[in-house]
Protein backbone atom coordinates (compact mmCIF):
# COMPACT_ATOMS: atom_id res chain seq x y z
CA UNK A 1 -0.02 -21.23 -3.51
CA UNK A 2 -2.96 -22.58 -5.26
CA UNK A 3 -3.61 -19.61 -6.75
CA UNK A 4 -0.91 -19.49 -8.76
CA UNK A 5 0.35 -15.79 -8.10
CA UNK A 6 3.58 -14.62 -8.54
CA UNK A 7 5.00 -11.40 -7.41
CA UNK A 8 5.30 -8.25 -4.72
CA UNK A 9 2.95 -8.61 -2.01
CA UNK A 10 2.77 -5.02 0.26
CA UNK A 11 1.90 -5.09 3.38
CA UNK A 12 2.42 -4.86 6.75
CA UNK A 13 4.23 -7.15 8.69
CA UNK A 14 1.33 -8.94 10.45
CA UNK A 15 1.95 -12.83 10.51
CA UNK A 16 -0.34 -13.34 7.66
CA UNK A 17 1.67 -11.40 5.59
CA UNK A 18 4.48 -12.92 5.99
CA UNK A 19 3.11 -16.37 5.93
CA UNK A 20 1.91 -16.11 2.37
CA UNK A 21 5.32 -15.35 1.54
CA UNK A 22 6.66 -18.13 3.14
CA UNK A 23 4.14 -20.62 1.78
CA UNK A 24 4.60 -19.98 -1.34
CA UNK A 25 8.34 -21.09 -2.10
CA UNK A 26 9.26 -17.96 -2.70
CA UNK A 27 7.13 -17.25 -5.54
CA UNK A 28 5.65 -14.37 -3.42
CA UNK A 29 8.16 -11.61 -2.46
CA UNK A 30 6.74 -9.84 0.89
CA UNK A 31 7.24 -5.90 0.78
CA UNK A 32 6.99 -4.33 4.13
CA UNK A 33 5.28 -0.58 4.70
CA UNK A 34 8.04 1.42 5.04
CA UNK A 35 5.66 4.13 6.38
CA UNK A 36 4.71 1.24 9.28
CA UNK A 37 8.73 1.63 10.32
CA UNK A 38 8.40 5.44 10.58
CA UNK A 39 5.70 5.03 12.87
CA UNK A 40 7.58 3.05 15.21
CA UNK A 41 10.41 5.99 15.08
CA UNK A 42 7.68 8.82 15.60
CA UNK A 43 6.18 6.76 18.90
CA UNK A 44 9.86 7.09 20.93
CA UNK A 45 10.21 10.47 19.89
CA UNK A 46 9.56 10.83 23.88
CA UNK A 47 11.83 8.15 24.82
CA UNK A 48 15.11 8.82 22.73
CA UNK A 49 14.38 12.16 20.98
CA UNK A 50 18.01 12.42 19.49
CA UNK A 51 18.22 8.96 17.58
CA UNK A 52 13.87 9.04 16.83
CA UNK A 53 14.69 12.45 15.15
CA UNK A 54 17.70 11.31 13.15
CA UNK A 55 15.72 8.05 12.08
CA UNK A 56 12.44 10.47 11.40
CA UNK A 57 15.18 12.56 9.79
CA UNK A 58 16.45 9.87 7.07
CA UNK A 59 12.83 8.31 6.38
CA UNK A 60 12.14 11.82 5.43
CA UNK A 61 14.92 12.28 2.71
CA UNK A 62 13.69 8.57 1.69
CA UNK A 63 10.41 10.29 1.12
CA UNK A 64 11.59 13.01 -0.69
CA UNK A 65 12.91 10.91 -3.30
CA UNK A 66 9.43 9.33 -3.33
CA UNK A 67 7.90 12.59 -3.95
CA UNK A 68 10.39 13.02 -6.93
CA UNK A 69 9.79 9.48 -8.56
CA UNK A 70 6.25 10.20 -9.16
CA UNK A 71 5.08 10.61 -13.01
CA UNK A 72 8.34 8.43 -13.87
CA UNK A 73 8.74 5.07 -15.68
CA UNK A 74 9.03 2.29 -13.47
CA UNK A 75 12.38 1.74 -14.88
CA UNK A 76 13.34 5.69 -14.01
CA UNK A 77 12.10 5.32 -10.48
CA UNK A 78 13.92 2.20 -10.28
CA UNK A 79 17.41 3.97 -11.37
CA UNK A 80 16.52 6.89 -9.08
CA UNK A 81 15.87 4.99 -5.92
CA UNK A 82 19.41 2.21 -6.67
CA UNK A 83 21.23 6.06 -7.02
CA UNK A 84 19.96 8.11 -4.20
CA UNK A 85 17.66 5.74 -1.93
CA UNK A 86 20.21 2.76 -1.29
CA UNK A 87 22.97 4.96 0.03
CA UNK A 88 20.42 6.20 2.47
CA UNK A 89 19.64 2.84 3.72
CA UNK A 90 22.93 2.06 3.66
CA UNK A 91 23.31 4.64 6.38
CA UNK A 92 20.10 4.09 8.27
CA UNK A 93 20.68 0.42 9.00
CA UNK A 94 24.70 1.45 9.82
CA UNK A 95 23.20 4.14 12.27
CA UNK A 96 21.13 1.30 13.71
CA UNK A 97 24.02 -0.99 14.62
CA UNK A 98 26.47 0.93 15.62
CA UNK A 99 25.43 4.64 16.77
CA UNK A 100 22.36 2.97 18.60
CA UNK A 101 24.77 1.19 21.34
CA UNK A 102 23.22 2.90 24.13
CA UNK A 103 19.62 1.92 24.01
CA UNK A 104 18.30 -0.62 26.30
CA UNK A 105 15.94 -3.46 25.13
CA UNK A 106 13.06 -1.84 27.43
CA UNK A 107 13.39 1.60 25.70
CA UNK A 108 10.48 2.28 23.07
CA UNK A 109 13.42 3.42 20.63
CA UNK A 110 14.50 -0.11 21.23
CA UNK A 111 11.11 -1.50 19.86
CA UNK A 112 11.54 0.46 16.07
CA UNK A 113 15.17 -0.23 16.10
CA UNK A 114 14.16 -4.37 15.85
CA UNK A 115 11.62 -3.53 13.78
CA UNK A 116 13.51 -1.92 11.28
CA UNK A 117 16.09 -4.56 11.27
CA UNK A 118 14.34 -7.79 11.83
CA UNK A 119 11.74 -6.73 8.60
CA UNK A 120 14.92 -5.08 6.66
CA UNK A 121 14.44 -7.25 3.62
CA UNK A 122 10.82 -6.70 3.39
CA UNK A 123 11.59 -2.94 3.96
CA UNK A 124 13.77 -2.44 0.80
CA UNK A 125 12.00 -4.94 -1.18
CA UNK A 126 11.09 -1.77 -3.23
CA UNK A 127 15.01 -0.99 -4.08
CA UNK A 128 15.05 -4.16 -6.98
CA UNK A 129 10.93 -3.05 -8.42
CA UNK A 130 10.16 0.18 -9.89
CA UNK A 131 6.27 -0.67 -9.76
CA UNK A 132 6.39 -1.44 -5.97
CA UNK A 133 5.34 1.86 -3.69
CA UNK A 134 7.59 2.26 -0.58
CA UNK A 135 4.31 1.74 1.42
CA UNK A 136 0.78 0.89 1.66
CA UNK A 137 -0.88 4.21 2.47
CA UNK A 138 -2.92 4.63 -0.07
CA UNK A 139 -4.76 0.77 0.19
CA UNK A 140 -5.01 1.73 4.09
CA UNK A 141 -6.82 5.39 3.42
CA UNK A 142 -9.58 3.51 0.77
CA UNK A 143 -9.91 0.62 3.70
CA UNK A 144 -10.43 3.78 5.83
CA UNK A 145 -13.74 4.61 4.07
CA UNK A 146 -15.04 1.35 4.82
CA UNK A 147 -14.35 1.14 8.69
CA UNK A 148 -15.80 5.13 8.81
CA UNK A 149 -19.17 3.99 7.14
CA UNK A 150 -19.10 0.76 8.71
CA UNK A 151 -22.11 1.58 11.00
CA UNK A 152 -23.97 3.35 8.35
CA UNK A 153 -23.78 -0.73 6.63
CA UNK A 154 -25.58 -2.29 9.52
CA UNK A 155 -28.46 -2.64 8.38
CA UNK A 156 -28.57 -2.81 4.28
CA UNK A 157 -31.68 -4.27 3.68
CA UNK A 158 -31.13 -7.53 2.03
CA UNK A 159 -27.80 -9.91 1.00
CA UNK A 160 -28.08 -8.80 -2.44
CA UNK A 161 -28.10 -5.40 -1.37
CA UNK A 162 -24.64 -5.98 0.27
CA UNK A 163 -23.29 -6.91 -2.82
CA UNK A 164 -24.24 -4.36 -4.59
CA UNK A 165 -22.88 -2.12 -1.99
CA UNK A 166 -19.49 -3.77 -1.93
CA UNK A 167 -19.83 -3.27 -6.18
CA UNK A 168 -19.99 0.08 -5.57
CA UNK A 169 -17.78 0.71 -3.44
CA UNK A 170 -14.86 -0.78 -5.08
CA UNK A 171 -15.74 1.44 -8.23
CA UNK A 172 -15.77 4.73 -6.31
CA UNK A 173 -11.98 3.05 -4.82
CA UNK A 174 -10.84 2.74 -8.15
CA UNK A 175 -11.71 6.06 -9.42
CA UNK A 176 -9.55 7.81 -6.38
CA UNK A 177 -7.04 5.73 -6.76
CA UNK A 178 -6.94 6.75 -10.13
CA UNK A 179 -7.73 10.35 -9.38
CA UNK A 180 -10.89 10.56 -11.40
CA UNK A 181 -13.58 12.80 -10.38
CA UNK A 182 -16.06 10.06 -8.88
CA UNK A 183 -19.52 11.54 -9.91
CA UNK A 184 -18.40 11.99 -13.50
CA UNK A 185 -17.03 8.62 -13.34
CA UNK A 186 -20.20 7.36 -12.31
CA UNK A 187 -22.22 8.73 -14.47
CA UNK A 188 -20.17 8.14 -17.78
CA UNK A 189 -20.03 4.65 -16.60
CA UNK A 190 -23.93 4.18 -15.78
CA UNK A 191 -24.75 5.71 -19.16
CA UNK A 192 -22.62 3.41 -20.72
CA UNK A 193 -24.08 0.19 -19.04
CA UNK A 194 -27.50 2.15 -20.18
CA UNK A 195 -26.58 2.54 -23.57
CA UNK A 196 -25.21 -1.24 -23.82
CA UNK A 197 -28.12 -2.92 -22.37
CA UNK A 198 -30.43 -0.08 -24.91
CA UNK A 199 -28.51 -1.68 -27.61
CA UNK A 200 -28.69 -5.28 -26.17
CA UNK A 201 -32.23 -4.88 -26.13
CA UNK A 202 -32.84 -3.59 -29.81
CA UNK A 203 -30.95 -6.43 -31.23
CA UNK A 204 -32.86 -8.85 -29.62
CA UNK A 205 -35.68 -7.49 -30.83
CA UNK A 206 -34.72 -7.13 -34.31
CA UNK A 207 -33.55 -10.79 -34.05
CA UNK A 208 -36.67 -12.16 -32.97
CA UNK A 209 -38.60 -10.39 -35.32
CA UNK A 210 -36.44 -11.82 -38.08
């Protein structure tokens, strides 16, 4: 890649995805969404209600563990998940070949039974990295701000004004994702740019009049 990156990237398993992985010689590992999987489990909960609730059933107890891993160390969530998580993937992917004999390949259980399988790599990516999440939730509920005030964006008055609102936005983003409060955020951070540029502006002064 001509960026130069090396790691985790976590995703989905849309073709881009997985093409940046592949270009890249390996340098990028390609983490699926485990919480993408589930989904496909949840939809044939109509179609094969005994093996969607025993899959729904184990992501759930993967979950769990999630639940329990936060605060930790990478390197503690790491140990917890190679203790507890692998033996339950160990048992969902043995559930999937061999207790799963009965589905057809036009059932909808059918569809997250491949999925699961065919992206299993990508899916436990997160077993060997303590700093990878199991999904990509919390990226897809900050890209969820954007598409809701998408229409509100129309119209923002100018190109510079875009940028600024694109500036913005990704500051309020961090401060969830970092569970700040956002308005004190803002302001500490505005008074801070304030008090730089105050200071910026005295020293120039004081310099010129030297």
């Amino acid at each position: 890649m001509e960026s130069g990156y090396e790691g985790t990237l976590l995703g989905d398993c849309y073709g881009a995805n997985t093409g940046i992985y592949m270009r890249s010689n390996g340098l990028i590992v390609h983490a699926a969404c485990v919480a993408h999987a589930r989904r496909k489990a949840e939809a044939a909960l109509g179609n094969h209600e005994t093996h969607a609730k025993h899959l729904l059933g184990l992501f759930r107890l993967l979950y769990d563990i999630e639940d329990e891993s936060r605060g930790m160390s990478p390197a503690e969530r790491l140990s917890l998940r190679q203790q507890r998580s692998v033996p339950i993937w160990e048992q969902l992917r043995g559930y999937l070949e061999h207790e799963m004999t009965d589905v057809l390949s036009t059932d909808k259980i059918s569809e997250a039974r491949s999925y699961i399988l065919n992206q299993w790599q990508g899916l436990t990516a997160h077993l060997a990295d303590g700093n990878v999440p199991i999904d990509n939730n919390q990226c897809e509920q900050l890209m969820k701000q954007v598409a809701l005030g998408r229409k509100n964006w129309l119209h923002l008055g100018s190109l510079a004004s875009g940028y600024r609102t694109a500036t913005l936005m990704t500051i309020v983003s961090s401060a969830i994702r970092n569970d700040l409060d956002v308005k004190s955020y803002l302001e500490d951070l505005l008074n801070e740019l304030h008090h730089d540029h105050t200071t910026f502006l005295q020293t120039s002064v004081a310099s010129m009049k030297n």
